[in-house]
PDB file of N, CA and C in Angstrom:
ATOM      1  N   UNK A   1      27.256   5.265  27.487  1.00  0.00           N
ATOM      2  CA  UNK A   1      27.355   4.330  26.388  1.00  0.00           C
ATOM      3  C   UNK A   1      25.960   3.842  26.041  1.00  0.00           C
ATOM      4  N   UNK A   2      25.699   3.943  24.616  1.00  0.00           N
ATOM      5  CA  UNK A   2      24.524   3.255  24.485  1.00  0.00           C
ATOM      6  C   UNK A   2      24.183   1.945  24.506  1.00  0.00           C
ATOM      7  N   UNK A   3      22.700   1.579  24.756  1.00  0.00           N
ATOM      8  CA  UNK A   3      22.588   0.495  24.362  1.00  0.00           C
ATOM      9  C   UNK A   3      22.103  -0.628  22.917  1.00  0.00           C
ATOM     10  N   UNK A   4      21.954  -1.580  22.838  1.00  0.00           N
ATOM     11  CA  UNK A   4      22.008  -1.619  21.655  1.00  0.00           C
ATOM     12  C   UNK A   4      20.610  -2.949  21.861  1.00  0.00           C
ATOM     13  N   UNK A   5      19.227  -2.816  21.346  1.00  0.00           N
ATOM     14  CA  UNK A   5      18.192  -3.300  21.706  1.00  0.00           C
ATOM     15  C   UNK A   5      18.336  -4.915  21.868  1.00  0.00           C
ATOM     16  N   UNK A   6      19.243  -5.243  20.790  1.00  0.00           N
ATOM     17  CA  UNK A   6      18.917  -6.636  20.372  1.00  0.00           C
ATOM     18  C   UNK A   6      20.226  -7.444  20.311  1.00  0.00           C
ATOM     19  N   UNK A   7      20.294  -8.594  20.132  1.00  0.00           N
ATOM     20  CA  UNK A   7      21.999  -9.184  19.225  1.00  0.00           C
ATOM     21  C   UNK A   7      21.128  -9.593  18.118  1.00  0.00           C
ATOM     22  N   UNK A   8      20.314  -9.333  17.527  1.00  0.00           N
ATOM     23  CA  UNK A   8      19.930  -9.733  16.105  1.00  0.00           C
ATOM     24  C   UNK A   8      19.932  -8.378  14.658  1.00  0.00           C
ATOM     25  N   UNK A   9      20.908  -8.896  14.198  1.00  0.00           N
ATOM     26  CA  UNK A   9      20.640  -7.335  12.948  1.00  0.00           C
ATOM     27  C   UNK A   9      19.485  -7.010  12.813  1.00  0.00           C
ATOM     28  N   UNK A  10      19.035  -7.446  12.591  1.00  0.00           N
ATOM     29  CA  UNK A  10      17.496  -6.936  11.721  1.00  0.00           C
ATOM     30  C   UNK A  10      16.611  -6.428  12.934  1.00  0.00           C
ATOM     31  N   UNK A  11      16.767  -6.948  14.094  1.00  0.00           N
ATOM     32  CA  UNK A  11      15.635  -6.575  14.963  1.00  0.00           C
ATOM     33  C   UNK A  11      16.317  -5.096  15.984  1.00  0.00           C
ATOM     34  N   UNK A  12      17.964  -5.129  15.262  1.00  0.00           N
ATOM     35  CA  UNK A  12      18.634  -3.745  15.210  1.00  0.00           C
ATOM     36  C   UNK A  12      18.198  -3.128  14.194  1.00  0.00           C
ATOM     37  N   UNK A  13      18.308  -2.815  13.043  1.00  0.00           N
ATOM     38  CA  UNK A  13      17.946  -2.212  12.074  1.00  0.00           C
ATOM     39  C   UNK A  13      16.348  -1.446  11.882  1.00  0.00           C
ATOM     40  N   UNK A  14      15.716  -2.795  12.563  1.00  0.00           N
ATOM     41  CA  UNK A  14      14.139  -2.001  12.580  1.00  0.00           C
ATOM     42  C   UNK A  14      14.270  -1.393  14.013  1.00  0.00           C
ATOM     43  N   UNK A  15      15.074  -1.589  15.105  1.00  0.00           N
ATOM     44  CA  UNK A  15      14.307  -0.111  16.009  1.00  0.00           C
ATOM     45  C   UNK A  15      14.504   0.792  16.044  1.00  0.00           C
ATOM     46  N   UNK A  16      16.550   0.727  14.881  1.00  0.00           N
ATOM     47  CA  UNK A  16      17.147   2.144  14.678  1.00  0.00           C
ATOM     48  C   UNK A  16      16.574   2.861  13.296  1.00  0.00           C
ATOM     49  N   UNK A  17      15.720   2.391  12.565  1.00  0.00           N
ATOM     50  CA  UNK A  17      15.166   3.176  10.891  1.00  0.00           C
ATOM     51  C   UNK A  17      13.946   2.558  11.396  1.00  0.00           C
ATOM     52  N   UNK A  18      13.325   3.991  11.278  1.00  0.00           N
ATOM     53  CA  UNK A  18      11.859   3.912  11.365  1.00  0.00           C
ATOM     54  C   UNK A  18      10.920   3.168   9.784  1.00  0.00           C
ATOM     55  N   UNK A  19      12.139   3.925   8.586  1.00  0.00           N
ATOM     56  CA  UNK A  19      11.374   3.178   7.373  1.00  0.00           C
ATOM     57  C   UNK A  19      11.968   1.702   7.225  1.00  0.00           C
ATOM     58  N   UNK A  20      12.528   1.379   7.958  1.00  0.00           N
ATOM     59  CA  UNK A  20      13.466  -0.406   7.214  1.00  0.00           C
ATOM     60  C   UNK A  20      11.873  -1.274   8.194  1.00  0.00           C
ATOM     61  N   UNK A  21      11.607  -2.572   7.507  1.00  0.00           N
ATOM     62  CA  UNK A  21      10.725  -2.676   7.462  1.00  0.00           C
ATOM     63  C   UNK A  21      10.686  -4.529   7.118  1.00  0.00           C
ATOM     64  N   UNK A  22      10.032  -5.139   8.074  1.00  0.00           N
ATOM     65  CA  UNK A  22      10.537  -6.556   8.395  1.00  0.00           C
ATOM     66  C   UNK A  22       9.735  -7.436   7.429  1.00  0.00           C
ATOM     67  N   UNK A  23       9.553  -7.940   6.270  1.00  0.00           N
ATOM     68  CA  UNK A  23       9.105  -8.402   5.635  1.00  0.00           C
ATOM     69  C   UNK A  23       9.501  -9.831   4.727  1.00  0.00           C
ATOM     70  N   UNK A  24       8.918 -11.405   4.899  1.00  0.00           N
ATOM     71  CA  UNK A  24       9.574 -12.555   5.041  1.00  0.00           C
ATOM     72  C   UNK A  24      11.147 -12.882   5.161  1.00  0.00           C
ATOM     73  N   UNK A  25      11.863 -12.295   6.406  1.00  0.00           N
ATOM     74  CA  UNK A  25      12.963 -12.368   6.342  1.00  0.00           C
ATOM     75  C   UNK A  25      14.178 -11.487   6.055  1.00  0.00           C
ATOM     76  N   UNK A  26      13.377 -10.620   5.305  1.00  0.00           N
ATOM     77  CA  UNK A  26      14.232  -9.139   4.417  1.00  0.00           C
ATOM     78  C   UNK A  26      13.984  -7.967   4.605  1.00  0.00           C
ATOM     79  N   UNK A  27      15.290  -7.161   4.852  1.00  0.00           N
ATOM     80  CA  UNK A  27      14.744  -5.731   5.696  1.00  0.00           C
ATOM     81  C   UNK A  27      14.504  -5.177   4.020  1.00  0.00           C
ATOM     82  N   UNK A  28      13.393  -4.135   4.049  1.00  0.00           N
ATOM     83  CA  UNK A  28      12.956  -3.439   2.742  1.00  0.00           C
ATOM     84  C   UNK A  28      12.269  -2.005   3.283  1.00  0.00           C
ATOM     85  N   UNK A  29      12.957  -1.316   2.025  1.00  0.00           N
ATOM     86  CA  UNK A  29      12.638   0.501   2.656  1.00  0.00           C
ATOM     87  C   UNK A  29      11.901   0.420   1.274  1.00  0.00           C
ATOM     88  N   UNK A  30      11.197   1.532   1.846  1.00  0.00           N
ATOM     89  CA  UNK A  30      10.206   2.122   1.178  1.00  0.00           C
ATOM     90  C   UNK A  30      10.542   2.833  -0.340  1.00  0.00           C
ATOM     91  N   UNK A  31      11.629   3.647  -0.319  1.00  0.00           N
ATOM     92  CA  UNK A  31      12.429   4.565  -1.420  1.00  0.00           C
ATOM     93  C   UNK A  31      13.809   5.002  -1.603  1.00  0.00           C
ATOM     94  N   UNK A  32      14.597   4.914  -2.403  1.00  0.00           N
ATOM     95  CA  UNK A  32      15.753   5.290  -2.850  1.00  0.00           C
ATOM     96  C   UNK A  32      16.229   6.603  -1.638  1.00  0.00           C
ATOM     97  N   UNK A  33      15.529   7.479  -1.279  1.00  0.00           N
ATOM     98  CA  UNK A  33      15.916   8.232  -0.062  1.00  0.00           C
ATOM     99  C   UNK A  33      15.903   7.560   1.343  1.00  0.00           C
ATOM    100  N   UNK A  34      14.757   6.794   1.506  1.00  0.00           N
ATOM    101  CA  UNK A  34      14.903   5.383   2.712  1.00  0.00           C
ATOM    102  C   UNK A  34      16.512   4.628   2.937  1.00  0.00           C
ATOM    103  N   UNK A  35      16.423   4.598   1.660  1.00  0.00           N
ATOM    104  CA  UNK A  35      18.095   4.282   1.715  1.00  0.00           C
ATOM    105  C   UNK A  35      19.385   4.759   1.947  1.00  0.00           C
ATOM    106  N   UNK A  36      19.230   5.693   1.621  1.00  0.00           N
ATOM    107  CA  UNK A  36      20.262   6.528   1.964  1.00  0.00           C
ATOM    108  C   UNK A  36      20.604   7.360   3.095  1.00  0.00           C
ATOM    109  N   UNK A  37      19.229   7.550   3.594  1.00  0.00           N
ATOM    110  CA  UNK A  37      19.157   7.831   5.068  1.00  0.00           C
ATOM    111  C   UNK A  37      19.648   6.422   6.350  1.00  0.00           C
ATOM    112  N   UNK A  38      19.282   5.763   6.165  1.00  0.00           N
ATOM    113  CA  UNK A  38      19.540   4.374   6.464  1.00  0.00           C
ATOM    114  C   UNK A  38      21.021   4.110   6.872  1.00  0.00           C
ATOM    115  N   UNK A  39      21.666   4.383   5.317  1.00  0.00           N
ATOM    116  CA  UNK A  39      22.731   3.920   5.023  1.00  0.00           C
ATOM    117  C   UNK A  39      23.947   5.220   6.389  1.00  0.00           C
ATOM    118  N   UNK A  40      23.722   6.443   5.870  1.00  0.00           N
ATOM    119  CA  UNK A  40      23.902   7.292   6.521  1.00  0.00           C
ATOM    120  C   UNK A  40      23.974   6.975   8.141  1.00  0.00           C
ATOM    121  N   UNK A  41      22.967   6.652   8.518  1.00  0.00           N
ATOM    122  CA  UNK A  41      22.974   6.869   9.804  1.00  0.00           C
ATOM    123  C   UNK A  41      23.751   5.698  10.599  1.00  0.00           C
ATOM    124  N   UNK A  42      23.839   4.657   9.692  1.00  0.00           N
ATOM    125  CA  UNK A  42      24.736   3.522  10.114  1.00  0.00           C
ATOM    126  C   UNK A  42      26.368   3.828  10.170  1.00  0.00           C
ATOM    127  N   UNK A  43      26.113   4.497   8.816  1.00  0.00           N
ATOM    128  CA  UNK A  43      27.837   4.386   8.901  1.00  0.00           C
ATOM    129  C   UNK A  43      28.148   5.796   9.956  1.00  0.00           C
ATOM    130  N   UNK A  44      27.412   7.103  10.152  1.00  0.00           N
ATOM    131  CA  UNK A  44      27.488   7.367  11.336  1.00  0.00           C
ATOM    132  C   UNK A  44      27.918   7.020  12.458  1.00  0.00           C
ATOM    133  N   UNK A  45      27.145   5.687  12.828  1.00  0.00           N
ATOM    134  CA  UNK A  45      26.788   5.530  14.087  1.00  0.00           C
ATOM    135  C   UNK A  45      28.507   4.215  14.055  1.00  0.00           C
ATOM    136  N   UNK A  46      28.807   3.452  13.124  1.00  0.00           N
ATOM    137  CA  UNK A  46      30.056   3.399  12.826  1.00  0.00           C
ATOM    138  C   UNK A  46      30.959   4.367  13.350  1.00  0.00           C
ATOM    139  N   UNK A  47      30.967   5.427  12.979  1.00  0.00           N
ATOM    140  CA  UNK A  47      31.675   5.873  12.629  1.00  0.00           C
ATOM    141  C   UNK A  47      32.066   6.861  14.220  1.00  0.00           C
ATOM    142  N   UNK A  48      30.987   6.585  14.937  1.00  0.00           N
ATOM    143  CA  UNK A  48      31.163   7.375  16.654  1.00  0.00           C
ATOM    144  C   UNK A  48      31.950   6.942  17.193  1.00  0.00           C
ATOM    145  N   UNK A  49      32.528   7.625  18.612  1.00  0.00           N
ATOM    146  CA  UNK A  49      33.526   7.023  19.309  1.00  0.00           C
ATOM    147  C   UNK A  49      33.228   5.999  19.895  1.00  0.00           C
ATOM    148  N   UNK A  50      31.537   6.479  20.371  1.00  0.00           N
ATOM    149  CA  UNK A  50      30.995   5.745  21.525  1.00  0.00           C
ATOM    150  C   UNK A  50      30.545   4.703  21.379  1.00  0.00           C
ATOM    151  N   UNK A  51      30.475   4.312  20.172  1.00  0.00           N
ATOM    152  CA  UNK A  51      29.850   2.978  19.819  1.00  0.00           C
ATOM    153  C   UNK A  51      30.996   1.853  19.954  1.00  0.00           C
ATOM    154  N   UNK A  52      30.600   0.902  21.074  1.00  0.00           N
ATOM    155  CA  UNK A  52      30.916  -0.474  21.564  1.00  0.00           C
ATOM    156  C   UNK A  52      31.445  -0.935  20.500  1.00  0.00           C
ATOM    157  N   UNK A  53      32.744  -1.739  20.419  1.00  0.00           N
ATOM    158  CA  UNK A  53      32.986  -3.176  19.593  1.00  0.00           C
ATOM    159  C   UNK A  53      31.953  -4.261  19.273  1.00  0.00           C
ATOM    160  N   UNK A  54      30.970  -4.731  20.303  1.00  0.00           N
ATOM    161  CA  UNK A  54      29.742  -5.238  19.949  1.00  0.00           C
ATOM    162  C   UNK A  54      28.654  -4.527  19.022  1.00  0.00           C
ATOM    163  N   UNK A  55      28.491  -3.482  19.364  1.00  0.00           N
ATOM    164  CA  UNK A  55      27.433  -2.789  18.533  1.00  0.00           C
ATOM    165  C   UNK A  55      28.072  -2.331  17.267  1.00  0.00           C
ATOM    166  N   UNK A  56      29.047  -1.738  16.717  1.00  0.00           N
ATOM    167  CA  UNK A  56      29.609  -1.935  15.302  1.00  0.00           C
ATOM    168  C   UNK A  56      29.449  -3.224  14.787  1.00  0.00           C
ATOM    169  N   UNK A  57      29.742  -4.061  15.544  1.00  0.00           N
ATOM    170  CA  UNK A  57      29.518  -5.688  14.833  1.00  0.00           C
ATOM    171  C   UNK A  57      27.873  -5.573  14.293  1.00  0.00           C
ATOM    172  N   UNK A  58      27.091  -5.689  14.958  1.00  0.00           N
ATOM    173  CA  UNK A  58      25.511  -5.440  15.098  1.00  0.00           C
ATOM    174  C   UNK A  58      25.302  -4.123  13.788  1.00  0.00           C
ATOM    175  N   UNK A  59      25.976  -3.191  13.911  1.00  0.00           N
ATOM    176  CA  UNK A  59      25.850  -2.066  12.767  1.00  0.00           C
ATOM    177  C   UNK A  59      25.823  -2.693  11.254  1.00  0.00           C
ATOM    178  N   UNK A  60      27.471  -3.391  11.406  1.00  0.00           N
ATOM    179  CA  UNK A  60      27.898  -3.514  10.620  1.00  0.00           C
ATOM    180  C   UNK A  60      27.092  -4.640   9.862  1.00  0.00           C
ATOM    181  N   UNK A  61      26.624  -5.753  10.853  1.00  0.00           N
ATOM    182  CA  UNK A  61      25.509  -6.974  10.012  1.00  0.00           C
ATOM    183  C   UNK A  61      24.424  -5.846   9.623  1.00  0.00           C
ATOM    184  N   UNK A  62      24.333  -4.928  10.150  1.00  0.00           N
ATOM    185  CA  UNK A  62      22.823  -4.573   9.253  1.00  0.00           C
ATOM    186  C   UNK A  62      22.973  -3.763   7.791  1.00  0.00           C
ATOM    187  N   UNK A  63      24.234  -3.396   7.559  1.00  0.00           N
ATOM    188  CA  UNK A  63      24.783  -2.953   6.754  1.00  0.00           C
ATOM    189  C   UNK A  63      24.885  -3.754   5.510  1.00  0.00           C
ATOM    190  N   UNK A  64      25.882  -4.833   5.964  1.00  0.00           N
ATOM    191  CA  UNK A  64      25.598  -6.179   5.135  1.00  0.00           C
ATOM    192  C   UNK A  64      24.138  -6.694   5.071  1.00  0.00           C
ATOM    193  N   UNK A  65      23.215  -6.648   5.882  1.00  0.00           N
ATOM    194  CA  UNK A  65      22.089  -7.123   5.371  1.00  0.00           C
ATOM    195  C   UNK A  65      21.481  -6.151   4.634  1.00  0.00           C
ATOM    196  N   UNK A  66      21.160  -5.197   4.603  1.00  0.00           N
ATOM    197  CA  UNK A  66      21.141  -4.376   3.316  1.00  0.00           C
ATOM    198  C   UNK A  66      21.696  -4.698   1.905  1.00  0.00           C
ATOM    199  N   UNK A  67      22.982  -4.642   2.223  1.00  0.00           N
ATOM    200  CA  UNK A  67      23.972  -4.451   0.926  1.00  0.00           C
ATOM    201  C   UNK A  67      23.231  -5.757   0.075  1.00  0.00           C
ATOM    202  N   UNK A  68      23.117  -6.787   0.782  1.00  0.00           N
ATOM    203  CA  UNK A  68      22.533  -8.111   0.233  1.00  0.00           C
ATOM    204  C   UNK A  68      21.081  -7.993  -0.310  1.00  0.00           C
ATOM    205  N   UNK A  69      20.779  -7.344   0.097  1.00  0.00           N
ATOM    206  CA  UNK A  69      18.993  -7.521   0.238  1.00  0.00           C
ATOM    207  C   UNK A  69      18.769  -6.447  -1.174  1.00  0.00           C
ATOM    208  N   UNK A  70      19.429  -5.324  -1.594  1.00  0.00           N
ATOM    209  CA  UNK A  70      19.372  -3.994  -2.206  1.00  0.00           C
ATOM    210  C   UNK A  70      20.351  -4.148  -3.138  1.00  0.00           C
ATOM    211  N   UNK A  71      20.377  -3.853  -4.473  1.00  0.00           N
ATOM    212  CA  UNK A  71      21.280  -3.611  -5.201  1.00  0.00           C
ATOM    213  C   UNK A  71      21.915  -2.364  -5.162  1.00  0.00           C
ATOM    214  N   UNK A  72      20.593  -1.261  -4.888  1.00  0.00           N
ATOM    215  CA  UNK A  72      21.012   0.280  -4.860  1.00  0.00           C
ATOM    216  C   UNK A  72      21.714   0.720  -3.628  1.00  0.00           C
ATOM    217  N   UNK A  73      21.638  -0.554  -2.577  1.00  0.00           N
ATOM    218  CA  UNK A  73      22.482  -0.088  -1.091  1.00  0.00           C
ATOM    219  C   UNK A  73      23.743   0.006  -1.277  1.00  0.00           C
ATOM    220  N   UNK A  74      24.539  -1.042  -2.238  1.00  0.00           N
ATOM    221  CA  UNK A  74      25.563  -1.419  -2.263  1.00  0.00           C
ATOM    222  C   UNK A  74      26.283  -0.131  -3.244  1.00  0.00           C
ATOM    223  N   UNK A  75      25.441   0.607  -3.946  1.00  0.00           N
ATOM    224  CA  UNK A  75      25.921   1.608  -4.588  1.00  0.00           C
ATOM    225  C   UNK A  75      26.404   3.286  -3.663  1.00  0.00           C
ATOM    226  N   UNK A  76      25.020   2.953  -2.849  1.00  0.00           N
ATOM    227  CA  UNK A  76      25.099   4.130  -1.779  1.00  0.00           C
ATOM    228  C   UNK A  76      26.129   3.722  -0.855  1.00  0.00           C
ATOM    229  N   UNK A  77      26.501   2.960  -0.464  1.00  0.00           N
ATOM    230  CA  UNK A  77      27.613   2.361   0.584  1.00  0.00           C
ATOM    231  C   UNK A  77      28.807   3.001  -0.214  1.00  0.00           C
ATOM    232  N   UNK A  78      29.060   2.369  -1.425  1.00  0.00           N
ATOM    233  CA  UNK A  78      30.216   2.793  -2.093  1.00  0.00           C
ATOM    234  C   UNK A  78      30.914   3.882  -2.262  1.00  0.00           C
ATOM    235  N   UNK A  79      29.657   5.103  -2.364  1.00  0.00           N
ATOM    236  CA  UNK A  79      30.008   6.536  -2.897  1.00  0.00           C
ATOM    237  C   UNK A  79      29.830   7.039  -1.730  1.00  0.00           C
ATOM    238  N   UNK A  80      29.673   6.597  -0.260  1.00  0.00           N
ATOM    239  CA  UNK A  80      29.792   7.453   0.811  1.00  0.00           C
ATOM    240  C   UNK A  80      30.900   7.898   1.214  1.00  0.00           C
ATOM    241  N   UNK A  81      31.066   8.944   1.478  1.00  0.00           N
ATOM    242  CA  UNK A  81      32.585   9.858   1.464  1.00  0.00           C
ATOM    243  C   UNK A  81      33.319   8.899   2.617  1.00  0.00           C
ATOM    244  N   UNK A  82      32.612   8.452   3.748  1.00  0.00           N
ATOM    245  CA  UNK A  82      33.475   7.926   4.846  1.00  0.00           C
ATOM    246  C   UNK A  82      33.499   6.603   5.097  1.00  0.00           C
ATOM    247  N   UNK A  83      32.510   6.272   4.106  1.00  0.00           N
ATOM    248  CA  UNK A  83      32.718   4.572   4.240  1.00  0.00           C
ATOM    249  C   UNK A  83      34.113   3.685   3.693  1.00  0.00           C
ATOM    250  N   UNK A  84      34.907   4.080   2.995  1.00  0.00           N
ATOM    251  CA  UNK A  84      36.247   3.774   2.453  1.00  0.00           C
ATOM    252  C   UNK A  84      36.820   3.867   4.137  1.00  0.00           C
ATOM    253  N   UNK A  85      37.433   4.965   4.581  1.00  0.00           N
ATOM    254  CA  UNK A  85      37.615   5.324   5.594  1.00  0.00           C
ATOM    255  C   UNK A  85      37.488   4.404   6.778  1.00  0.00           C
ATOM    256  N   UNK A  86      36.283   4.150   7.065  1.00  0.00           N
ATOM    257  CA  UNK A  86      35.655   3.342   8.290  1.00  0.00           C
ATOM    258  C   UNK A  86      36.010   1.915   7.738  1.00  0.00           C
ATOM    259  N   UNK A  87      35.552   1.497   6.786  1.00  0.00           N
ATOM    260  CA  UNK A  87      35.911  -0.141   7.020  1.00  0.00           C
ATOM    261  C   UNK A  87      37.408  -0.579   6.755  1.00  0.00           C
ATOM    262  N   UNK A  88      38.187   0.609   6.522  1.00  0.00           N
ATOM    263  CA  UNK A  88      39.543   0.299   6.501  1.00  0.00           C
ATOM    264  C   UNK A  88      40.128   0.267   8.366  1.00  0.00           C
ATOM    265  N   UNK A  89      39.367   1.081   8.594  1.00  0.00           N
ATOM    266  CA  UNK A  89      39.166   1.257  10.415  1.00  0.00           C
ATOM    267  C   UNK A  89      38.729   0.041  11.035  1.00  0.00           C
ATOM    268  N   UNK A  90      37.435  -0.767  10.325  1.00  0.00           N
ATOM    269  CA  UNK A  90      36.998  -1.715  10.944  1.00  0.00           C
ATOM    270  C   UNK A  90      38.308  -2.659  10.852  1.00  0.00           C
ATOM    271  N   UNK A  91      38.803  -2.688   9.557  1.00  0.00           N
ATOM    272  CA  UNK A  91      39.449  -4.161   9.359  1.00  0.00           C
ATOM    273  C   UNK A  91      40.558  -4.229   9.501  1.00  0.00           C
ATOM    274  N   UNK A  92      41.470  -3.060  10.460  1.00  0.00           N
ATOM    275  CA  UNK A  92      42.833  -2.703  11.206  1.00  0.00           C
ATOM    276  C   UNK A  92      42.281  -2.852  12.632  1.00  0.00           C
ATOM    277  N   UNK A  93      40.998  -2.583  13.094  1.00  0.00           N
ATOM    278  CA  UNK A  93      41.187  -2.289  14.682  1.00  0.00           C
ATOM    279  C   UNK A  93      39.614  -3.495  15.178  1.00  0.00           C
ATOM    280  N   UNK A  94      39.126  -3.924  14.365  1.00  0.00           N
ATOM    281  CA  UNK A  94      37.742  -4.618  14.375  1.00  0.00           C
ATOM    282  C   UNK A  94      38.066  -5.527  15.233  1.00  0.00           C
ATOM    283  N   UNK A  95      36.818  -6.403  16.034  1.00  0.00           N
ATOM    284  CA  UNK A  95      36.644  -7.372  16.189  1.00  0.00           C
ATOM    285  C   UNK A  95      36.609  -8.622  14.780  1.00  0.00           C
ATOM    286  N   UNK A  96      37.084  -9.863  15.232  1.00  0.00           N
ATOM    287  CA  UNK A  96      37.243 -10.932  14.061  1.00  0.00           C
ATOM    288  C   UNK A  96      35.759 -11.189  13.491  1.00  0.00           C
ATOM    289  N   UNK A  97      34.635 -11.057  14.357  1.00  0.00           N
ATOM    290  CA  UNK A  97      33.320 -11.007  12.813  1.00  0.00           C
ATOM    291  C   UNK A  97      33.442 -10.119  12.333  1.00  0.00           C
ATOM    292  N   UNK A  98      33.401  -8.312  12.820  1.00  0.00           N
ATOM    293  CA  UNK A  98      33.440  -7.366  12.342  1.00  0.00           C
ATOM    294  C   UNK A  98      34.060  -7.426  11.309  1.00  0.00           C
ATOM    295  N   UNK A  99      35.512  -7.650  11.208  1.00  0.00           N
ATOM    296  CA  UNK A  99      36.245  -7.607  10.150  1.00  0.00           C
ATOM    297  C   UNK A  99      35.689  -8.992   8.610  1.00  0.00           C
ATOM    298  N   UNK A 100      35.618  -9.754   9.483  1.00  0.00           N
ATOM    299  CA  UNK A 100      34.590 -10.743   8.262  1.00  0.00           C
ATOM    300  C   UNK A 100      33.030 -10.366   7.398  1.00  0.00           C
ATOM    301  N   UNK A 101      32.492  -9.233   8.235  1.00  0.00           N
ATOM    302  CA  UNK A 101      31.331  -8.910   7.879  1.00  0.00           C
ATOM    303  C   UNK A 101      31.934  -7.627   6.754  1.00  0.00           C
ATOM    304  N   UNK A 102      32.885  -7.057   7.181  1.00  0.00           N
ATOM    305  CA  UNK A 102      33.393  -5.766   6.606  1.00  0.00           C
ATOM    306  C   UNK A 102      33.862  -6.253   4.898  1.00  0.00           C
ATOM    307  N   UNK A 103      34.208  -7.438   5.482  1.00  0.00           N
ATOM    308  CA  UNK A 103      35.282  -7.619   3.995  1.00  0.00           C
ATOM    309  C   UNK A 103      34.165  -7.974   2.380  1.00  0.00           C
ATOM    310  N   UNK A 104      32.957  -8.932   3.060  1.00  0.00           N
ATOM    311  CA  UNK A 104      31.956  -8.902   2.667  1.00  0.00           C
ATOM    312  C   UNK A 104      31.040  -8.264   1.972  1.00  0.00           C
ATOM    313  N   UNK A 105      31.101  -7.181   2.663  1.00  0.00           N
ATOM    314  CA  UNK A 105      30.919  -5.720   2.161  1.00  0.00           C
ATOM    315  C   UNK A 105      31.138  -4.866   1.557  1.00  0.00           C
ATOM    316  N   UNK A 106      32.891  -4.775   1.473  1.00  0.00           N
ATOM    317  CA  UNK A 106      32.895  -4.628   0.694  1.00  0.00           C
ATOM    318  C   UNK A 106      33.109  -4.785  -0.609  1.00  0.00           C
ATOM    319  N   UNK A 107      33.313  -6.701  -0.970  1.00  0.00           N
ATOM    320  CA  UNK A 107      33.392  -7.063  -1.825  1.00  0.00           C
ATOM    321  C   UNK A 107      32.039  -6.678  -2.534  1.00  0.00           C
ATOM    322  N   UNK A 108      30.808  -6.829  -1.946  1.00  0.00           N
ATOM    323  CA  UNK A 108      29.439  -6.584  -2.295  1.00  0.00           C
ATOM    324  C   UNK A 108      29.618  -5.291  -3.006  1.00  0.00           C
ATOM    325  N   UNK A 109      30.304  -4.147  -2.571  1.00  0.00           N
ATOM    326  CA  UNK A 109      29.956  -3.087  -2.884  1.00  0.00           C
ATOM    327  C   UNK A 109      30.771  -3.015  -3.660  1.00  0.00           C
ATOM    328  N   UNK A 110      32.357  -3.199  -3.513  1.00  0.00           N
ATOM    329  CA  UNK A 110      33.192  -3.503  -5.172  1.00  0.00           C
ATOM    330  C   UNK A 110      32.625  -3.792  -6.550  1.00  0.00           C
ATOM    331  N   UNK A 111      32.198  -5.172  -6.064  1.00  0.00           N
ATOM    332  CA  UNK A 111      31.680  -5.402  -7.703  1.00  0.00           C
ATOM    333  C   UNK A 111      30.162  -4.380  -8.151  1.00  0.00           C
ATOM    334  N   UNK A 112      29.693  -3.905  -7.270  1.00  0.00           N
ATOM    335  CA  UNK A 112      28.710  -3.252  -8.062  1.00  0.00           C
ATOM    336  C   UNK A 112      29.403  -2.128  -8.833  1.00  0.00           C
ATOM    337  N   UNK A 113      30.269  -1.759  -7.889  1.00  0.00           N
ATOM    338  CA  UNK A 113      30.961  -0.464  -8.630  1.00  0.00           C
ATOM    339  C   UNK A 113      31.535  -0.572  -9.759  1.00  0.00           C
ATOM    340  N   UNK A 114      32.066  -1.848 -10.183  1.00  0.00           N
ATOM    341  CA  UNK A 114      33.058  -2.046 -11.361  1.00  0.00           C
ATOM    342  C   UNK A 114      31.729  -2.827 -12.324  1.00  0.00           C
ATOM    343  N   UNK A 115      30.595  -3.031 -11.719  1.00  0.00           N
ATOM    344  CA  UNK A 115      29.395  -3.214 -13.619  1.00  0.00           C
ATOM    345  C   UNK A 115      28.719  -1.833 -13.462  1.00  0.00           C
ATOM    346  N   UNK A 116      28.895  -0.996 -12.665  1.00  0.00           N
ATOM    347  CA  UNK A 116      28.397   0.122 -13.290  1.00  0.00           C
ATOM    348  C   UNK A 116      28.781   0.816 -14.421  1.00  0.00           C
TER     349      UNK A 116
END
């Protein structure tokens, strides 16, 4: 089982993406592919067996801190083939933040989808 460096999102996020990038408070990538790689590897790592109930929680805030921080995250979240999938997973089998961080999320990512 892995471990998971930190209990702080962000100080998760920067040891798992080499481009996410700690700047007054706000994780920030470099480029529209930064992102999506990012995004990818989270909902991945979501999306493993092996990943702890704690560390999805931890995934999942960095996810949401993205989605918040990025307008274009919340778009890439949306159109990922397995992210529908997984947070319907989170929010049947989640821990109670998990599922609060999830719902969050995807309200975030809802409404971007419907002013596009």
């Amino acid at each position: 089982m892995s471990k998971f460096p930190s209990s702080k999102p962000e100080e998760y996020a920067s040891s798992s993406t080499s481009e996410t990038k700690e700047s007054n408070g706000t994780l920030q990538m470099d480029g529209p592919e930064d992102t999506i790689a990012a995004v990818a590897r989270f909902i991945e790592k979501l999306h493993s067996r092996i990943t702890s109930p704690p560390e999805k929680e931890l995934v999942t805030a960095c996810l949401l801190r993205l989605a918040k921080a990025r307008k274009e995250t919340r778009t890439v979240i949306g159109s990922h083939a397995q992210a529908m999938p997984l947070f319907i997973s989170i929010l049947r089998s989640g821990t109670s933040e998990a599922k609060l961080m999830m719902l969050r999320l995807s309200v975030l990512c809802a409404k971007m989808m419907v002013y596009e």
